[in-house]
Protein backbone atom coordinates (compact mmCIF):
# COMPACT_ATOMS: atom_id res chain seq x y z
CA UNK A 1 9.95 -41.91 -44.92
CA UNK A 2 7.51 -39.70 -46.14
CA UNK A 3 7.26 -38.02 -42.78
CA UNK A 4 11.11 -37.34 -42.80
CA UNK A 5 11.13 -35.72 -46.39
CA UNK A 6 8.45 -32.97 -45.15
CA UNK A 7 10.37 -32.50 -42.15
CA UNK A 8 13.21 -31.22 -45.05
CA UNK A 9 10.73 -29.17 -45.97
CA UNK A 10 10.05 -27.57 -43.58
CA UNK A 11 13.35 -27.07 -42.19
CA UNK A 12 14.85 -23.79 -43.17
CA UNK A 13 17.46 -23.08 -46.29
CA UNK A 14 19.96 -22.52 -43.82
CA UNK A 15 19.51 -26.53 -42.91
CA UNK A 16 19.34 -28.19 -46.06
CA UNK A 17 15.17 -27.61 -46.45
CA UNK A 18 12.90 -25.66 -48.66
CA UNK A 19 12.35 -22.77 -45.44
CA UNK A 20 8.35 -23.83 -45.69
CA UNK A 21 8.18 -23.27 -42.18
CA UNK A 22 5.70 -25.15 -39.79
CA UNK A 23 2.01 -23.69 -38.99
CA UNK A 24 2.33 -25.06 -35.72
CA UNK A 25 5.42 -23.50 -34.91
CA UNK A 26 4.31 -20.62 -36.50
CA UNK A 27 1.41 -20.33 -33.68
CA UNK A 28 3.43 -21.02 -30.92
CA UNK A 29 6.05 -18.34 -31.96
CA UNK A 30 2.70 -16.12 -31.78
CA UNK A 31 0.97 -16.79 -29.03
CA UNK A 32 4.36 -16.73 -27.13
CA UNK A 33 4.83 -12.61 -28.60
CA UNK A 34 1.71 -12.00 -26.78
CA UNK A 35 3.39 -13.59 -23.67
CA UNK A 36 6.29 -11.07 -23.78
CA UNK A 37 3.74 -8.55 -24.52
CA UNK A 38 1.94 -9.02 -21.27
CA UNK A 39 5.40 -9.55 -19.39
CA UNK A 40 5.95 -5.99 -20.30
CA UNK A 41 2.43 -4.76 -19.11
CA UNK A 42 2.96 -7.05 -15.94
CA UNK A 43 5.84 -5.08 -15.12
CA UNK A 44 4.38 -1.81 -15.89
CA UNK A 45 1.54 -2.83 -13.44
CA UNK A 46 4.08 -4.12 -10.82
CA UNK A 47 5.22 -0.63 -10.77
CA UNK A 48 1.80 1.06 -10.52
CA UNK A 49 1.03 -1.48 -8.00
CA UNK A 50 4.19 -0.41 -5.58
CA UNK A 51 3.46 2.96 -5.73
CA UNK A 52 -0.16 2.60 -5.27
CA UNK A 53 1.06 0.49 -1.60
CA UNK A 54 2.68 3.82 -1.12
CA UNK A 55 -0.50 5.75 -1.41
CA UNK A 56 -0.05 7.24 -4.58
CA UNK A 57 -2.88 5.80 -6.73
CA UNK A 58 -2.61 6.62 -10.31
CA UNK A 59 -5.33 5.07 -11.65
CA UNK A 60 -7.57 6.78 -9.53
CA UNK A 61 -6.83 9.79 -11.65
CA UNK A 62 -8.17 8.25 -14.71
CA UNK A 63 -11.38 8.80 -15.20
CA UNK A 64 -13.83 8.33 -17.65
CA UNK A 65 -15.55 11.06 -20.22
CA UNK A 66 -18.12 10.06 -21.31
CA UNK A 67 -19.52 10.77 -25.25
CA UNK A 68 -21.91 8.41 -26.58
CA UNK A 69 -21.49 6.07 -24.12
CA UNK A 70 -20.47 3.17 -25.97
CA UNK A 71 -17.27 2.26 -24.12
CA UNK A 72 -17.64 3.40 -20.58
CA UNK A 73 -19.74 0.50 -18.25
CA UNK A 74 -22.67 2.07 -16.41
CA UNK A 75 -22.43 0.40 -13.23
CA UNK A 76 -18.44 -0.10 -13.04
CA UNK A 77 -16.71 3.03 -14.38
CA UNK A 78 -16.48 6.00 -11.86
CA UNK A 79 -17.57 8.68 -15.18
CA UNK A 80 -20.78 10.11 -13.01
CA UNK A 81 -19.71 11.51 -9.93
CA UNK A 82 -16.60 10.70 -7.43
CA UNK A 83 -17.86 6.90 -7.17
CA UNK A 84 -19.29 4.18 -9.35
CA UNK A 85 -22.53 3.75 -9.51
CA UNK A 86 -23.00 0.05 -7.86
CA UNK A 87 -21.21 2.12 -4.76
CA UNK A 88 -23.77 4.59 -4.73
CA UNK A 89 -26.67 2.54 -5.75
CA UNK A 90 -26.13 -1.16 -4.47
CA UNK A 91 -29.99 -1.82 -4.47
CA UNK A 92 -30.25 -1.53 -7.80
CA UNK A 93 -27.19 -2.82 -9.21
CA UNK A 94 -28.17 -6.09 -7.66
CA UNK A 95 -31.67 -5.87 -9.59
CA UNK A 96 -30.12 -5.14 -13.06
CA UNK A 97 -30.16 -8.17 -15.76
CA UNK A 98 -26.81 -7.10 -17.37
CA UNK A 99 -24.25 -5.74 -14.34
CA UNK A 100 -21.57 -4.89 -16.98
CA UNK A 101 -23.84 -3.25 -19.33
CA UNK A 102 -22.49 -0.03 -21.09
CA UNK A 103 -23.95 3.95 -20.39
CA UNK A 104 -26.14 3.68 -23.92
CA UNK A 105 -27.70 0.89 -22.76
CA UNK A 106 -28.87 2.14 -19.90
CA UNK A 107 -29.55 5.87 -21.03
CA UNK A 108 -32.09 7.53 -20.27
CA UNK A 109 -32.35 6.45 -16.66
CA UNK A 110 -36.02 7.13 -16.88
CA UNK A 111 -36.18 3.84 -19.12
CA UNK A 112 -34.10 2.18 -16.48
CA UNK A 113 -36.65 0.00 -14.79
CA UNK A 114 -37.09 -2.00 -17.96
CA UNK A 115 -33.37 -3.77 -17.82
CA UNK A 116 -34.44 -4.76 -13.88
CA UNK A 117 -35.35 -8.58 -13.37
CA UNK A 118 -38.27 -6.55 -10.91
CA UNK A 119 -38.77 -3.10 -9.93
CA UNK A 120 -38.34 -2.08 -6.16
CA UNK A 121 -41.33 -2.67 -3.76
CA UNK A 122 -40.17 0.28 -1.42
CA UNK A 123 -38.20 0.54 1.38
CA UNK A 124 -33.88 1.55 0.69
CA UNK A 125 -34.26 -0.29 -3.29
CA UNK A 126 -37.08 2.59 -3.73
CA UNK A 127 -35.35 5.60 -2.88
CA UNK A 128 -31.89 4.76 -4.66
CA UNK A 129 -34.03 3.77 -7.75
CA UNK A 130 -35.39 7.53 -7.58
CA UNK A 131 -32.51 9.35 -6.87
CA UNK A 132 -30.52 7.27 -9.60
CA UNK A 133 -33.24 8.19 -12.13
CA UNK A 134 -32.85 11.54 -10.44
CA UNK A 135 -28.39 11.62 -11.35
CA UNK A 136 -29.61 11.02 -15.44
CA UNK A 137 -31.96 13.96 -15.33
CA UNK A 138 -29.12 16.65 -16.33
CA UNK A 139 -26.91 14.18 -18.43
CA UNK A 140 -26.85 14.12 -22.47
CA UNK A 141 -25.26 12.00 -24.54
CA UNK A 142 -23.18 12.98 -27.86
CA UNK A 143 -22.62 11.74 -31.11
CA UNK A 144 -18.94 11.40 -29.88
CA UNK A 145 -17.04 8.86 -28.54
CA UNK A 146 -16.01 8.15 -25.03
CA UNK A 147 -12.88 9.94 -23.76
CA UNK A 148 -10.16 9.47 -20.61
CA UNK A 149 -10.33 12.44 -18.30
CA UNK A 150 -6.87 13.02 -16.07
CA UNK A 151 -7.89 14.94 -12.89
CA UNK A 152 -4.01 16.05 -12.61
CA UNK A 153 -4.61 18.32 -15.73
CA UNK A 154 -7.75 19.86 -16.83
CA UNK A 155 -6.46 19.77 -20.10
CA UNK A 156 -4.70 16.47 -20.86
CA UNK A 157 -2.32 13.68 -19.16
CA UNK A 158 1.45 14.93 -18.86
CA UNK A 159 3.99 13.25 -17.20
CA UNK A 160 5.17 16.46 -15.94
CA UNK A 161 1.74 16.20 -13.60
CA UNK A 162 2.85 12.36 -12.37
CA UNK A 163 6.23 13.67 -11.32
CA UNK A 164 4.86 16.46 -9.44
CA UNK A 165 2.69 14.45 -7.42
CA UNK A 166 5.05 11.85 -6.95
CA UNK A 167 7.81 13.64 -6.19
CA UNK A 168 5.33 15.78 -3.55
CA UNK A 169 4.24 12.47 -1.77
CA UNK A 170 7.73 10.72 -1.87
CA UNK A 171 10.16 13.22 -1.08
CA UNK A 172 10.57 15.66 1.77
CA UNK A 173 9.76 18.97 0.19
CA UNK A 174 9.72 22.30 1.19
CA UNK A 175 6.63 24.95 1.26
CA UNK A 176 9.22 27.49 0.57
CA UNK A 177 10.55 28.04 -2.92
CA UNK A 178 14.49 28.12 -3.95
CA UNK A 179 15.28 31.49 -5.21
CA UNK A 180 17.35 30.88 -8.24
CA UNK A 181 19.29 34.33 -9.09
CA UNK A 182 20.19 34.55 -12.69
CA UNK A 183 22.60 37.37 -12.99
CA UNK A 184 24.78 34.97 -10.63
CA UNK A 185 27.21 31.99 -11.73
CA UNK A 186 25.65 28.79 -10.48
CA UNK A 187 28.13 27.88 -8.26
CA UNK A 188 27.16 30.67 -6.31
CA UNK A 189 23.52 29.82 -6.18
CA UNK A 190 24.42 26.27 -5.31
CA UNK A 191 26.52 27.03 -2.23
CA UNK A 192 23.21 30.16 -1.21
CA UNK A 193 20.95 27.04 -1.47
CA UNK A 194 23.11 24.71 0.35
CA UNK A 195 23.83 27.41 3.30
CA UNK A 196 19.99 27.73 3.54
CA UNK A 197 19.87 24.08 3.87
CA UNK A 198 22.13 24.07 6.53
CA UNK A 199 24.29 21.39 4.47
CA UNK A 200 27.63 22.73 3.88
CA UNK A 201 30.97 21.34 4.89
CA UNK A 202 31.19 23.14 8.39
CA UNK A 203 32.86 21.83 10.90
CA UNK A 204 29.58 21.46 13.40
CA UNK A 205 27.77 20.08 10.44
CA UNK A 206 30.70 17.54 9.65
CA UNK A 207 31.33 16.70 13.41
CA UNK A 208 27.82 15.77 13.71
CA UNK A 209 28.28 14.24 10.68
CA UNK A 210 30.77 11.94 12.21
CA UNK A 211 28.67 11.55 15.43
CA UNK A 212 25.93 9.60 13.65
CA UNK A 213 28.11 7.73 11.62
CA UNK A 214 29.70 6.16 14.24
CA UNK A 215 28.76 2.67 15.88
CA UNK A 216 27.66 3.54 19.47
CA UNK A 217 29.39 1.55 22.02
CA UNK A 218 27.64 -0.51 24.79
């Protein structure tokens, strides 16, 4: 009985309770907004994803600037050089105590053998150890923080830079410029640009037009 009169409770005004509310449901009503929040990122990654199958990577573009280094991973992040550091220097990745430590952790690379569960006897391990101590020599650090770098732009990400390199990859472009005339209505450009294109209404073009339209017989 008791159990039914908190149910009242908690049922809201519009139902004959008190509009308490339930914790529980509460939660569930929250954890299920962070499950429409990653349906929307899942989609936005379904979309990088087909383009990326079409050899148009953006992500590849993003690349790390690094400030103080307190958000970029040493090892991981591509932010010294064209390739990340475990690509370049496999030996030593293996060697390292904390794989997905951060770029202060591990600066400067002169103090690197210290984070290594051994240092290298020789052989390959010694000569990427040197020449990664070697990368750190000319690197220094700020008192900022870590930035994203878009290799598009040197200045900053624009969407007018993804378009252009989409639209480059996807669609059959021409190296040769349309010459736009302005003192000229538009409709006169148009038809200039479409008789350079070889796509007006003629009757070759719309015979042909008709010749690979139609089924072929046999």
């Amino acid at each position: 009985m008791t159990w039914v009169r908190w149910n009242k409770c908690l049922a809201s005004k519009d139902h004959g309770g008190l509009g308490i509310g339930s914790i529980l449901v509460l939660n569930i009503g929250l954890l299920f907004k962070l499950i429409w929040s990653f349906s929307t990122w899942g989609a936005i990654l379904s979309s990088i994803n087909r383009f990326k199958q079409k050899g148009i990577n953006l992500l590849s573009y993003c690349t790390p600037k690094v400030g103080d280094g307190s958000s970029t991973r040493f090892w991981e992040d591509v932010w010294c050089g064209d390739q990340a550091l475990k690509a370049l220097f496999p030996r030593i990745y293996l060697l390292d105590t904390d794989k997905i430590c951060l770029v202060q952790n591990r600066f400067p690379f002169q103090a690197l053998s210290s984070a290594l569960r051994r240092r290298p006897r020789g052989g390959t391990g010694m000569v990427q150890f040197t020449d990664l101590q070697a990368k750190g020599e000319n690197i220094v650090l700020s008192d900022q923080g870590d930035t994203w770098h878009w290799a598009l732009n040197s200045s900053s990400f624009s969407v007018a830079s993804v378009r252009s390199l989409i639209d480059s990859t996807t669609l059959n472009v021409s190296p040769i410029g349309t010459r736009w005339i302005r003192s000229i209505p538009i409709k006169v450009n148009i038809f200039l640009w479409r008789l350079m294109l070889n796509k007006l209404p003629s009757r070759v073009n719309l015979d042909r037009r008709e010749y690979l339209n139609c089924p072929r017989l046999g």
